[in-house]
Protein backbone atom coordinates (compact mmCIF):
# COMPACT_ATOMS: atom_id res chain seq x y z
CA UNK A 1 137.09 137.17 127.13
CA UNK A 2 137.42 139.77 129.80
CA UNK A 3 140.52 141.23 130.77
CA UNK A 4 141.69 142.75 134.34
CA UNK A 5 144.44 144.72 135.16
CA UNK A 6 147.32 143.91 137.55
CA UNK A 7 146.61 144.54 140.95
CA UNK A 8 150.00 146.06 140.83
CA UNK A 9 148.91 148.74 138.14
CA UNK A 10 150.02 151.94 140.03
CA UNK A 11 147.23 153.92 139.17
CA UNK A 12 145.73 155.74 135.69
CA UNK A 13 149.27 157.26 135.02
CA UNK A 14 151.26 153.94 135.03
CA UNK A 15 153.27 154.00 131.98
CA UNK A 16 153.90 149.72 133.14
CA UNK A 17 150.69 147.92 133.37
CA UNK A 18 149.18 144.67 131.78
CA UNK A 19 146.20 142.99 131.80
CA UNK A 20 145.40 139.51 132.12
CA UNK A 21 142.64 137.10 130.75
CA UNK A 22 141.74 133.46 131.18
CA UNK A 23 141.57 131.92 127.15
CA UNK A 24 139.41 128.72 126.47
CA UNK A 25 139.59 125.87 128.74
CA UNK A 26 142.78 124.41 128.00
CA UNK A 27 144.19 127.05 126.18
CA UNK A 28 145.59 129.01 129.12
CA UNK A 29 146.34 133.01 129.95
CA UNK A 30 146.72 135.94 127.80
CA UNK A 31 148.81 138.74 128.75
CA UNK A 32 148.47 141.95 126.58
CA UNK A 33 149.44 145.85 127.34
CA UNK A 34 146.79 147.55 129.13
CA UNK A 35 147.44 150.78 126.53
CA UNK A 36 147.33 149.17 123.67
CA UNK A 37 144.40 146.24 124.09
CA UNK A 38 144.47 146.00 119.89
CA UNK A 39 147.83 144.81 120.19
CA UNK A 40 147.46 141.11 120.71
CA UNK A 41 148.39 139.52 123.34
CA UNK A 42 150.98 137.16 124.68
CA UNK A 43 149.66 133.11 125.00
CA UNK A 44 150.74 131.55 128.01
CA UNK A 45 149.76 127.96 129.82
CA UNK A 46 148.94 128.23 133.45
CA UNK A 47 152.67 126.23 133.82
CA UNK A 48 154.30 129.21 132.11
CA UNK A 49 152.16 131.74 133.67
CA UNK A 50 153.23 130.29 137.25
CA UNK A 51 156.77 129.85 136.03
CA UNK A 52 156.31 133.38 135.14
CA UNK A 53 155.09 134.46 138.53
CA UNK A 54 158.16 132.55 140.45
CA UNK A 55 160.51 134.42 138.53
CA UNK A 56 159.34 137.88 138.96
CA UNK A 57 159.11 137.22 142.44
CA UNK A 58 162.60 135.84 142.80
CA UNK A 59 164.46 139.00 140.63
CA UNK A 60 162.08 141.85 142.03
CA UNK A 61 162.09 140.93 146.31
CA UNK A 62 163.77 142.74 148.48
């Protein structure tokens, strides 16, 4: 699987980043901390992962 990092990652000093990877076909998104990549990772489906999304959205605007 290959992972990217959040295209909010603040740069190579961010103590707050994670990466993100598309699992098997069905399976859905992994989320994991960028400085740890050994560490596991978190299992979400897309629904989550959106549900996810909506919420950090709604607590973090403006």
């Amino acid at each position: 699987m290959q992972w990217r990092k959040s295209s909010y990652t603040g740069g190579a000093n961010d103590n707050q980043c994670v990466e993100l990877g598309r699992l098997a076909p069905g399976v859905g998104i992994g989320v994991r901390d960028s400085k740890d990549p050994g560490g596991g990772h978190l299992t979400l489906t897309v629904g989550e992962f959106a549900a996810l999304l909506a919420r950090i959205k709604r607590t973090t605007s403006p």
